[in-house]
N, C-alpha and C. Protein backbone atom coordinates (compact mmCIF):
# COMPACT_ATOMS: atom_id res chain seq x y z
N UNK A 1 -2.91 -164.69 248.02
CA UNK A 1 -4.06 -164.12 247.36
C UNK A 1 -3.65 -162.83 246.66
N UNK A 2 -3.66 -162.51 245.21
CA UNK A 2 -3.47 -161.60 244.74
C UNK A 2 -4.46 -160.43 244.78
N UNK A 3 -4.19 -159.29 245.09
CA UNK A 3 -5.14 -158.18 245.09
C UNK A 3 -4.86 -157.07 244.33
N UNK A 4 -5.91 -157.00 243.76
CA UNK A 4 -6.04 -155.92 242.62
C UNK A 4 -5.45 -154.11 243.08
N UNK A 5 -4.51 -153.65 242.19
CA UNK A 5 -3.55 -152.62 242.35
C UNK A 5 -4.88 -151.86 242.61
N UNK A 6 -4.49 -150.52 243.62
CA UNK A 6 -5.77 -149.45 244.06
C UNK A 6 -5.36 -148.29 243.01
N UNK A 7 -6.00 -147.92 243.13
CA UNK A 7 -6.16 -146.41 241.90
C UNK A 7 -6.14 -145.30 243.18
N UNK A 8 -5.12 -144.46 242.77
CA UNK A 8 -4.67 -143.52 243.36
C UNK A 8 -5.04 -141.97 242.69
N UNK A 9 -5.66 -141.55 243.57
CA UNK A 9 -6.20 -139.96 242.58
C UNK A 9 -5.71 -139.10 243.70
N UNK A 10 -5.14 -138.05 242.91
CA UNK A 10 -4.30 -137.26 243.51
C UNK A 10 -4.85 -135.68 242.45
N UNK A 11 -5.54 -134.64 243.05
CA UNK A 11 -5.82 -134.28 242.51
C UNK A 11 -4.59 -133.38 241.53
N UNK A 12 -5.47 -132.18 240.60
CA UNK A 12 -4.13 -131.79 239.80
C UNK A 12 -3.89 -130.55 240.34
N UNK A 13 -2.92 -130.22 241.10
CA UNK A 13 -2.64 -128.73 241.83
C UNK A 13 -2.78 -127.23 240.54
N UNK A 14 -3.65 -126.41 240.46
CA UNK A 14 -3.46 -125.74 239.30
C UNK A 14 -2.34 -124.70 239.99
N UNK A 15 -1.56 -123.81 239.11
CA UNK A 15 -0.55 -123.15 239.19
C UNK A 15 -1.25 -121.67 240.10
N UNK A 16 -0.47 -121.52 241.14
CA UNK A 16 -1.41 -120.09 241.67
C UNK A 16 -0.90 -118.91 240.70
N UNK A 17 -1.95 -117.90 240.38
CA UNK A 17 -1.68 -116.81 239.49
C UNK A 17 -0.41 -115.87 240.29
N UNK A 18 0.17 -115.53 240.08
CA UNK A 18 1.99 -114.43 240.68
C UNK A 18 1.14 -112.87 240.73
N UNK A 19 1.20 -112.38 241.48
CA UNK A 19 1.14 -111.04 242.25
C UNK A 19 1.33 -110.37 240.76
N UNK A 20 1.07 -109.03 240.64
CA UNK A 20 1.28 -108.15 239.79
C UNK A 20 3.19 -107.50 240.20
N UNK A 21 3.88 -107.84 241.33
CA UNK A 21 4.89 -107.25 242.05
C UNK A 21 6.04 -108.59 241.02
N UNK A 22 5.44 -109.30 240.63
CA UNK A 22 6.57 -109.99 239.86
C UNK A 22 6.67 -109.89 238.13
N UNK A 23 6.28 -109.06 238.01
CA UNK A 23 6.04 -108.26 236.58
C UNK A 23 7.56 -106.87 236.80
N UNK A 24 8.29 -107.28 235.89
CA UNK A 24 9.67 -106.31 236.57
C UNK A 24 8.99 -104.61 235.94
N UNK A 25 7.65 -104.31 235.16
CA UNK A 25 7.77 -103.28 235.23
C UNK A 25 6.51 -102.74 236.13
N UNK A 26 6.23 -103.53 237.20
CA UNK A 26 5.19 -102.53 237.95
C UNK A 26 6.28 -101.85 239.14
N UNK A 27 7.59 -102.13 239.28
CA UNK A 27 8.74 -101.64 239.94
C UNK A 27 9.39 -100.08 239.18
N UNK A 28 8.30 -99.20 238.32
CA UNK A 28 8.26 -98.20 237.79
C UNK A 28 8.75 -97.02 238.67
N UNK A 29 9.03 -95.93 238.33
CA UNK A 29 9.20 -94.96 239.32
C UNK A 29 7.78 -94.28 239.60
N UNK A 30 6.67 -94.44 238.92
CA UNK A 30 5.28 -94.24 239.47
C UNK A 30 5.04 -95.10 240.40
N UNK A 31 5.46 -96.21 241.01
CA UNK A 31 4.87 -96.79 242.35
C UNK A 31 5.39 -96.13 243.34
N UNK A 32 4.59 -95.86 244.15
CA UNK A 32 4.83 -95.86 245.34
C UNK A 32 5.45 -95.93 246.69
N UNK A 33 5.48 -97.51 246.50
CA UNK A 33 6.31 -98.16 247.19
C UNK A 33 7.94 -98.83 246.57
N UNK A 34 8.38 -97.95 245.40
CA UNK A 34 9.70 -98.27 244.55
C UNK A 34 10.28 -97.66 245.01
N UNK A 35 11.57 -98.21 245.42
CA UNK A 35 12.69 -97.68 246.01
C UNK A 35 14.05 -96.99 245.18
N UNK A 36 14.12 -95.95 245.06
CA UNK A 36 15.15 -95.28 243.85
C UNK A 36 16.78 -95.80 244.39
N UNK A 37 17.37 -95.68 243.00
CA UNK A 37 19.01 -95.36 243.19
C UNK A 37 19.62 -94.25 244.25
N UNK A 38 20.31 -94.70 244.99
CA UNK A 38 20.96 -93.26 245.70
C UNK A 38 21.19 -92.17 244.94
N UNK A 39 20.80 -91.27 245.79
CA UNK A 39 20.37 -89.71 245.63
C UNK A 39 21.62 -89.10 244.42
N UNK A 40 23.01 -89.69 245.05
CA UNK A 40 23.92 -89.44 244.29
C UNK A 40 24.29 -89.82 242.84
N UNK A 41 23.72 -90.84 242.37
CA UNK A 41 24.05 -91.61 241.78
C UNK A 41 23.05 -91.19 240.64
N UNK A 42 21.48 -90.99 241.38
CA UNK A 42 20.53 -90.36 240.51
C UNK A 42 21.15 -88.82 239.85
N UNK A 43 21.49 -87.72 240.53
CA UNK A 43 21.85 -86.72 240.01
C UNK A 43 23.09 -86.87 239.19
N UNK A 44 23.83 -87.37 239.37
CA UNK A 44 24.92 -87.94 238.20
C UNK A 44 24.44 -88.52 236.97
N UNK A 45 23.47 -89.46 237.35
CA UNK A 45 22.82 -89.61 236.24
C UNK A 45 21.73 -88.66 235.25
N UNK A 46 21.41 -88.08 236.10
CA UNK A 46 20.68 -86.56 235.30
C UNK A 46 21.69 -85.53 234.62
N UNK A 47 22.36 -85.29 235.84
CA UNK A 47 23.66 -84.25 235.05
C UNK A 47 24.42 -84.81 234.04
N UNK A 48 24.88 -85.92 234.22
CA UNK A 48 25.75 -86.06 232.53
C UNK A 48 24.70 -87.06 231.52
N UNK A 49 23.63 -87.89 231.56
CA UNK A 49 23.26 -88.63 230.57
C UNK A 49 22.06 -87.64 230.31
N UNK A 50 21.09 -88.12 231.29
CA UNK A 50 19.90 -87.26 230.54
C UNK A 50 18.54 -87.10 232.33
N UNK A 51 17.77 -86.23 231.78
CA UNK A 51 17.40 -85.98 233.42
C UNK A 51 16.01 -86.52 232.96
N UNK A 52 15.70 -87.41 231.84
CA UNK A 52 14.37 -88.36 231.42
C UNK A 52 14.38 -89.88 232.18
N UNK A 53 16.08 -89.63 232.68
CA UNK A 53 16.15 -90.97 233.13
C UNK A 53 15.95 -91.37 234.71
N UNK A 54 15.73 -92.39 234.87
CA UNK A 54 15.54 -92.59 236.58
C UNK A 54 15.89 -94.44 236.41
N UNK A 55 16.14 -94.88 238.13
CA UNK A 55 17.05 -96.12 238.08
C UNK A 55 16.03 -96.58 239.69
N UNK A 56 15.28 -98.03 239.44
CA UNK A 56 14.80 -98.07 240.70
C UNK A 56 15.30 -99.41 241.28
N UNK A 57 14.62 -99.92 242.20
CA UNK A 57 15.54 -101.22 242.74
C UNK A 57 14.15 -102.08 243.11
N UNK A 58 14.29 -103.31 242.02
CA UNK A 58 13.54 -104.49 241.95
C UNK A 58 13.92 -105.61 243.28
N UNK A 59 12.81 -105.62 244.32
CA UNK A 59 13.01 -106.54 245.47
C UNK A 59 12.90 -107.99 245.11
N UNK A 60 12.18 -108.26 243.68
CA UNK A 60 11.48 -109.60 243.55
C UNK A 60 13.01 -110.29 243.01
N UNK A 61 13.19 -109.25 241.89
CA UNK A 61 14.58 -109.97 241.31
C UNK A 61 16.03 -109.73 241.80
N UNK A 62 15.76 -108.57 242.61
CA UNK A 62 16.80 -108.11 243.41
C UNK A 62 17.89 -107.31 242.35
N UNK A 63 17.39 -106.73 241.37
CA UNK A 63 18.51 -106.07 240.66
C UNK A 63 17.61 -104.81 240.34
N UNK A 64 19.08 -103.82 240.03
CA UNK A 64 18.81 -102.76 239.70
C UNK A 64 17.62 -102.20 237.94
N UNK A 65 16.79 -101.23 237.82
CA UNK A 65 16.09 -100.92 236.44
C UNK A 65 16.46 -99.68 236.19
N UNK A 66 16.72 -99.64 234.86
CA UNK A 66 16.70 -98.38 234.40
C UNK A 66 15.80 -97.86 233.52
N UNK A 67 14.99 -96.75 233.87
CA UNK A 67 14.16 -96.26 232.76
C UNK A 67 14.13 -94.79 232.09
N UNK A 68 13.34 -95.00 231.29
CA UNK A 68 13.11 -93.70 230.87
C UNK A 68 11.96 -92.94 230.48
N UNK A 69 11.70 -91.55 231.00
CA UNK A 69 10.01 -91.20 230.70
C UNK A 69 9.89 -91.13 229.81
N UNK A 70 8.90 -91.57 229.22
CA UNK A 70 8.08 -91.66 227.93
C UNK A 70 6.54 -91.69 227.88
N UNK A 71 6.17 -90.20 227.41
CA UNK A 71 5.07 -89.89 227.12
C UNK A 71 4.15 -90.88 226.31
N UNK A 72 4.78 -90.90 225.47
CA UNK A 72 3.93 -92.30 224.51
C UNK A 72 3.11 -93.84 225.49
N UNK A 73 4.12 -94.17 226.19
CA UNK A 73 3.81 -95.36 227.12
C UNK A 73 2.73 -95.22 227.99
N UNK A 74 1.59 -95.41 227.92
CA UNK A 74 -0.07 -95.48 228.49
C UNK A 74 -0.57 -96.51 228.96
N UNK A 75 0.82 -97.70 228.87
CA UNK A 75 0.37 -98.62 230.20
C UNK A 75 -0.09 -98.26 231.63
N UNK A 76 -1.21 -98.69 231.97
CA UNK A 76 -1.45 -98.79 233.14
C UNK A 76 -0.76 -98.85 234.22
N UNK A 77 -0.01 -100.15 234.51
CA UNK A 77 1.24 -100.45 235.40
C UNK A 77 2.24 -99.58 235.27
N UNK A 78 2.96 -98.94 233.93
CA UNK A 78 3.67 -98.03 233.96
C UNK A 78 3.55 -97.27 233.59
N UNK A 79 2.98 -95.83 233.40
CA UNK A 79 2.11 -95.08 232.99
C UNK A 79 3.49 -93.65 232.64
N UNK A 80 3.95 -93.37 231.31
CA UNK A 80 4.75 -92.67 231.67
C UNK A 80 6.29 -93.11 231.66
N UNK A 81 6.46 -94.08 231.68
CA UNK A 81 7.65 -94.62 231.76
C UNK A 81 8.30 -95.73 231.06
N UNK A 82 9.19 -95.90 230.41
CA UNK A 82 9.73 -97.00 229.89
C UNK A 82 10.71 -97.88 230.40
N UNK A 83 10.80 -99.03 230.55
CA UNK A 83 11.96 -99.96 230.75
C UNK A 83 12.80 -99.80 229.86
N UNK A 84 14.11 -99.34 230.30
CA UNK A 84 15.46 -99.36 229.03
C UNK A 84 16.00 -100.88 229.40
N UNK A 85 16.45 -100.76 230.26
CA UNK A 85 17.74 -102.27 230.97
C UNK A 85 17.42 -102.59 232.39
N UNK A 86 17.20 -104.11 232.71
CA UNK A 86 17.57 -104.51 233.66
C UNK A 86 19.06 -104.66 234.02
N UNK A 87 19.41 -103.91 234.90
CA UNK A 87 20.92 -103.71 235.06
C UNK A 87 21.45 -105.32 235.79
N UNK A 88 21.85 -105.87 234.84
CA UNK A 88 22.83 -107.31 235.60
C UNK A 88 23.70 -107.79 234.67
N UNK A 89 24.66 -108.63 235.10
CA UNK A 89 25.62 -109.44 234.55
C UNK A 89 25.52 -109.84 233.11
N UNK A 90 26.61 -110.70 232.71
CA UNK A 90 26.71 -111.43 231.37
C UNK A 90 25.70 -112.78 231.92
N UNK A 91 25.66 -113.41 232.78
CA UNK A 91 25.30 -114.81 233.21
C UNK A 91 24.40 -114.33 234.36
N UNK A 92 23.46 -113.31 234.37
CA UNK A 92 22.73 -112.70 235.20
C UNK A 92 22.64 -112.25 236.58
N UNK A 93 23.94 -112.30 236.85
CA UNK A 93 24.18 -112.09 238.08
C UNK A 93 24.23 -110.50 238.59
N UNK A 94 24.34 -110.19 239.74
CA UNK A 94 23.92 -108.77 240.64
C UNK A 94 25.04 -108.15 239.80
N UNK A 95 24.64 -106.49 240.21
CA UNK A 95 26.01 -105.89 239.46
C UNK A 95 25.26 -104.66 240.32
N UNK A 96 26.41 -104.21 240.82
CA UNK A 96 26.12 -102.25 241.74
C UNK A 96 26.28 -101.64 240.50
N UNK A 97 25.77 -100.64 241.17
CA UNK A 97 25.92 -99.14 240.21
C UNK A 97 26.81 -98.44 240.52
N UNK A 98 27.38 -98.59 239.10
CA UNK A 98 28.76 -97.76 238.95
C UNK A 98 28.50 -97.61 237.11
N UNK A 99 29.92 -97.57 236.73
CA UNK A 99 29.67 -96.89 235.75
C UNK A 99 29.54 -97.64 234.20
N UNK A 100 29.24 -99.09 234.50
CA UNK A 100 28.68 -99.60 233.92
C UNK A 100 27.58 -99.62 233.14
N UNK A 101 26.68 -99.04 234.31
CA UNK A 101 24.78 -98.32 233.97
C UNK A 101 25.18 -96.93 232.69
N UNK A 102 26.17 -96.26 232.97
CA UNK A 102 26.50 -94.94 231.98
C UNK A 102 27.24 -95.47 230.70
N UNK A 103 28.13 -96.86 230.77
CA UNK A 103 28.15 -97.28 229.57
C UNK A 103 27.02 -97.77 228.59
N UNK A 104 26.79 -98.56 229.21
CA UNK A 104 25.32 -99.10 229.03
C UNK A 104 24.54 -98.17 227.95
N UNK A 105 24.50 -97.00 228.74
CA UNK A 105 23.62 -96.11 228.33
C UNK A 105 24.18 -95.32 227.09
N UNK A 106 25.17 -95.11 227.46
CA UNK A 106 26.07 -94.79 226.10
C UNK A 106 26.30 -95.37 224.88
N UNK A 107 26.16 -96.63 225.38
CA UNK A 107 26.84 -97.28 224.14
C UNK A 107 25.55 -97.89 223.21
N UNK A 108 24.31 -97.32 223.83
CA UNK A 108 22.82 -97.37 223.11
C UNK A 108 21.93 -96.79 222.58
N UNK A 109 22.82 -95.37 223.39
CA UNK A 109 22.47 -94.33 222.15
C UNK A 109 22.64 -93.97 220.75
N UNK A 110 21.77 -93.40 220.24
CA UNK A 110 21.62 -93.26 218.78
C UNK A 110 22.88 -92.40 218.79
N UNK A 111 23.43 -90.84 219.67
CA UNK A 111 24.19 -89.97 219.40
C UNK A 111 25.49 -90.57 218.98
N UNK A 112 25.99 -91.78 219.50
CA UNK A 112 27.00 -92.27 219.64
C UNK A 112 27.38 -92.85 218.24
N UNK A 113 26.12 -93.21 217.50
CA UNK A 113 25.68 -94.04 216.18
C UNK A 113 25.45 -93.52 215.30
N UNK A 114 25.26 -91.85 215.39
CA UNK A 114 24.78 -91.19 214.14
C UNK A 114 23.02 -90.96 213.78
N UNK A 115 22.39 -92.57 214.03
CA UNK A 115 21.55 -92.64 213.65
C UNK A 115 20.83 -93.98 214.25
N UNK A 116 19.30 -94.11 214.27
CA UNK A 116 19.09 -95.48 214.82
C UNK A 116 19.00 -96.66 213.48
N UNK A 117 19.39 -96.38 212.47
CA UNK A 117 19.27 -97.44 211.14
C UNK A 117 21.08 -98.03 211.68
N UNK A 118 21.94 -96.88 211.80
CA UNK A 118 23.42 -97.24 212.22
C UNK A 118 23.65 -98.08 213.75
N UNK A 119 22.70 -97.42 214.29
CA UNK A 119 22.70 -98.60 215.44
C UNK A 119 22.30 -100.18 215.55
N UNK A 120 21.08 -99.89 214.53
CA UNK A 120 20.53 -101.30 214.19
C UNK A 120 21.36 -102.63 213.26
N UNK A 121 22.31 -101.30 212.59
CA UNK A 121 23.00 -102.32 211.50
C UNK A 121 24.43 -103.05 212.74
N UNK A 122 24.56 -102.22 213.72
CA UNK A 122 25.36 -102.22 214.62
C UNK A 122 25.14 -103.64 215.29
N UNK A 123 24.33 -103.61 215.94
CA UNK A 123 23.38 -104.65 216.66
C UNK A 123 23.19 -105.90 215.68
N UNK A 124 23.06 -105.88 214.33
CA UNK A 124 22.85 -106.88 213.71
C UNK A 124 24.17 -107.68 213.24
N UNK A 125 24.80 -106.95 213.23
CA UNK A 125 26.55 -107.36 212.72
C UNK A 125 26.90 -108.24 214.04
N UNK A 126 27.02 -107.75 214.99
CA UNK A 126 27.25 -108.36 216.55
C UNK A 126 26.67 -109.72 216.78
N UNK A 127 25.19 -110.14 216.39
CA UNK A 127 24.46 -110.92 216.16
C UNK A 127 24.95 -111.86 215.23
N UNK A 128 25.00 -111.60 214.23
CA UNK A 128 25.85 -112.24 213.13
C UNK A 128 27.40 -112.81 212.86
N UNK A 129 27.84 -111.93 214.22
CA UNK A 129 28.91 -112.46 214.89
C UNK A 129 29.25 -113.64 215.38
N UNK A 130 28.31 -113.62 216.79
CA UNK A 130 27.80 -113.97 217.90
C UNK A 130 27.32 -115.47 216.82
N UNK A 131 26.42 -115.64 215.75
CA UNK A 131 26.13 -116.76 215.50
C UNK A 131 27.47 -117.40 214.85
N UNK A 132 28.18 -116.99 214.07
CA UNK A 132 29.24 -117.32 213.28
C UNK A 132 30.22 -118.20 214.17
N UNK A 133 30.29 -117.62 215.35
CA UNK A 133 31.23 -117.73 216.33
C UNK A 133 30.63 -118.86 216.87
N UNK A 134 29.55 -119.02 217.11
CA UNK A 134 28.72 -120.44 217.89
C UNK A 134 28.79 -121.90 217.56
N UNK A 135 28.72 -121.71 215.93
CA UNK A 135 28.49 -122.80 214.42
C UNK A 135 30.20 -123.23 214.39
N UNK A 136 31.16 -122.26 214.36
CA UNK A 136 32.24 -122.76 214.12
C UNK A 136 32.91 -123.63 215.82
N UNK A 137 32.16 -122.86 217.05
CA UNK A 137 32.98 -123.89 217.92
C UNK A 137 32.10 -125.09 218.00
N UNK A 138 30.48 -125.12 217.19
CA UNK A 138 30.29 -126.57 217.30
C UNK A 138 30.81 -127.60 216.27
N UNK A 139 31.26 -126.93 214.72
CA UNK A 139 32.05 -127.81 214.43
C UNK A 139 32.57 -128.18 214.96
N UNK A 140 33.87 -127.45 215.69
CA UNK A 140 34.62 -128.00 216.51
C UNK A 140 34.84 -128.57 217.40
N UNK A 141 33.66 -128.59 218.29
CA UNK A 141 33.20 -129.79 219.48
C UNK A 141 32.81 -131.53 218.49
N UNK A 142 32.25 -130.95 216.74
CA UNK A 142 31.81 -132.16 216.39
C UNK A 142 33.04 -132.99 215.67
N UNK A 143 34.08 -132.03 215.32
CA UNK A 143 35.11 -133.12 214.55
C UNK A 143 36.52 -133.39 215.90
N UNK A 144 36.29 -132.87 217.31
CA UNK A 144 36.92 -133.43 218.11
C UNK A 144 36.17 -134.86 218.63
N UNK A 145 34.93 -134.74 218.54
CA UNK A 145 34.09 -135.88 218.95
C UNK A 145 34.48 -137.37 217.98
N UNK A 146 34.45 -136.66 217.20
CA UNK A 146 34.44 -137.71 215.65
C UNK A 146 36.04 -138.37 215.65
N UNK A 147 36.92 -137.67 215.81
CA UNK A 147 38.44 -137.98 215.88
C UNK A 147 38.88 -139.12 216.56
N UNK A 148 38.44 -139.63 217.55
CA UNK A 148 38.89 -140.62 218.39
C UNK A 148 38.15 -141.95 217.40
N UNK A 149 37.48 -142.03 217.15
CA UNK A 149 36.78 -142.83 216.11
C UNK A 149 37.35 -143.20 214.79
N UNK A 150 37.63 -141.92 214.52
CA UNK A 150 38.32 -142.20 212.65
C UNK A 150 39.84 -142.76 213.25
N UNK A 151 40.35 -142.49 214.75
CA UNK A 151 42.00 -142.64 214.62
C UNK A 151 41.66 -144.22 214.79
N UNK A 152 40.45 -144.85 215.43
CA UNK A 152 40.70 -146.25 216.24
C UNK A 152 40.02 -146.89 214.64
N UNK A 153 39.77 -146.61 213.66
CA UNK A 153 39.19 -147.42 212.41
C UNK A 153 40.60 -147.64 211.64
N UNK A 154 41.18 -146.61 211.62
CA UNK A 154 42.57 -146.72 210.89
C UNK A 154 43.59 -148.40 211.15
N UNK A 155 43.74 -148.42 209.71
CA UNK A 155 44.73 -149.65 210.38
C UNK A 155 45.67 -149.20 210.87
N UNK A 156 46.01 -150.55 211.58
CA UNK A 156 46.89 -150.40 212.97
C UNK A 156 48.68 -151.29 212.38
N UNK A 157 49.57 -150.48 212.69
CA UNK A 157 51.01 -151.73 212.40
C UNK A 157 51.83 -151.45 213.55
N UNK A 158 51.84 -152.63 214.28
CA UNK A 158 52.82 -152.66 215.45
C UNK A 158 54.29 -152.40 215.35
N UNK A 159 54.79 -152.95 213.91
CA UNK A 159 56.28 -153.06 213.61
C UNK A 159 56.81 -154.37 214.27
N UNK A 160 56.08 -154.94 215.02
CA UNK A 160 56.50 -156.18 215.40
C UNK A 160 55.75 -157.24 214.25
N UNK A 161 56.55 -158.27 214.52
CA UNK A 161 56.12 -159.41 213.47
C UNK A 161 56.22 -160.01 211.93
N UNK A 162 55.40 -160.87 211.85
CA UNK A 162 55.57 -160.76 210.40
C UNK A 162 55.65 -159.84 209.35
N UNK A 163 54.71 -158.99 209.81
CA UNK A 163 54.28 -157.67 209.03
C UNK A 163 55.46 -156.57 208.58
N UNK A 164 56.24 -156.53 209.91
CA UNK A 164 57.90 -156.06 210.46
C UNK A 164 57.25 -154.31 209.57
N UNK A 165 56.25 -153.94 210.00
CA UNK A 165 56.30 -152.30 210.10
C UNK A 165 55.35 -152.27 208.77
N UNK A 166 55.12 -153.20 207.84
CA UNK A 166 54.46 -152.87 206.22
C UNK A 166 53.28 -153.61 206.68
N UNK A 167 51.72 -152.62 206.29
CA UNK A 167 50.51 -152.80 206.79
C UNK A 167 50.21 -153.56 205.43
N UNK A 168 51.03 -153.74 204.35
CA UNK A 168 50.14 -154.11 202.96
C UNK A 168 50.97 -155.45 203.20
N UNK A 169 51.70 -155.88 204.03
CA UNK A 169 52.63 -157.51 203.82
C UNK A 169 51.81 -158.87 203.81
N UNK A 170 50.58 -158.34 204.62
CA UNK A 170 49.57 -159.69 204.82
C UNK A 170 48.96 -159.89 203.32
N UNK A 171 48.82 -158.57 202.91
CA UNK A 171 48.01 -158.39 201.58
C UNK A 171 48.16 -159.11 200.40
N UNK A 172 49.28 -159.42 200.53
CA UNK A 172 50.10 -159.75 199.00
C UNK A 172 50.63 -160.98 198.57
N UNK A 173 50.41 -162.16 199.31
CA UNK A 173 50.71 -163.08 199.33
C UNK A 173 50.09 -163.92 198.28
């Protein structure tokens, strides 16, 4: 006896809304409960870069922030403060503080650049790099792909046989 397939309802789970604590800038140095860079590490960073800056430690993502006060910024959540860099890797991985965070910082300053039009042209060249460099290794992934193909279409001469090494001998008869 065949019986008719049952209809299965399963309702649709909606997505729960994420805490305001997974927003990487309510981890500001106005909270509260934000945990700063060692003491040492902070005054090093005041004494030689700049004393606008402060570095706190994100629990959600587990990496280090660096910011900077800024009057202008009247966000709510960060009131006062700007996000410069989430301090991590090339491939996002953890990275301590060392002196990476002072390159970083250096190498984004305008002083270093003259100017922020020189930094921008800076940043755009790199970019323009960065694509140039992308396009040419996918040619190159596409005419290694293609190669095994064009070699197996090519005629083929064994040197054995009638042919005795000449691919045009069948031809001409």
């Amino acid at each position: 006896m065949y019986r008719q397939p049952q209809q299965f309802k399963q309702p649709i789970a909606r997505p729960k809304a994420l805490g305001p604590e997974f927003n990487p800038w309510f981890w500001n140095p106005n909270n509260v409960s934000a945990q700063f860079a060692p003491d040492h590490f902070r005054r090093r960073l005041w004494r030689e870069m700049d004393p606008q800056l402060d570095v706190t430690w994100n629990p959600i993502n587990q990496r280090w922030q660096v910011w900077a006060r800024s009057e202008r910024m009247q966000n709510p959540v960060c009131r006062g403060w700007r996000l410069l860099f989430i301090h991590n890797g090339p491939e996002g991985e953890y990275l301590p503080l060392d002196e990476r965070v002072f390159a970083r910082l250096l190498y984004a300053s305008a002083d270093v650049h003259g100017s922020a039009k020189a930094y921008f042209d800076r940043i755009a060249s790199e970019y323009q790099r960065d694509r140039e460099k992308t396009e040419k290794k996918n040619l190159d992934d596409q005419i290694d792909m293609a190669m095994p193909y064009f070699e197996h279409s090519q005629i083929k001469v064994s040197g054995f046989g009638k042919s005795n090494g000449n691919k045009f001998a069948t031809y001409h008869q």
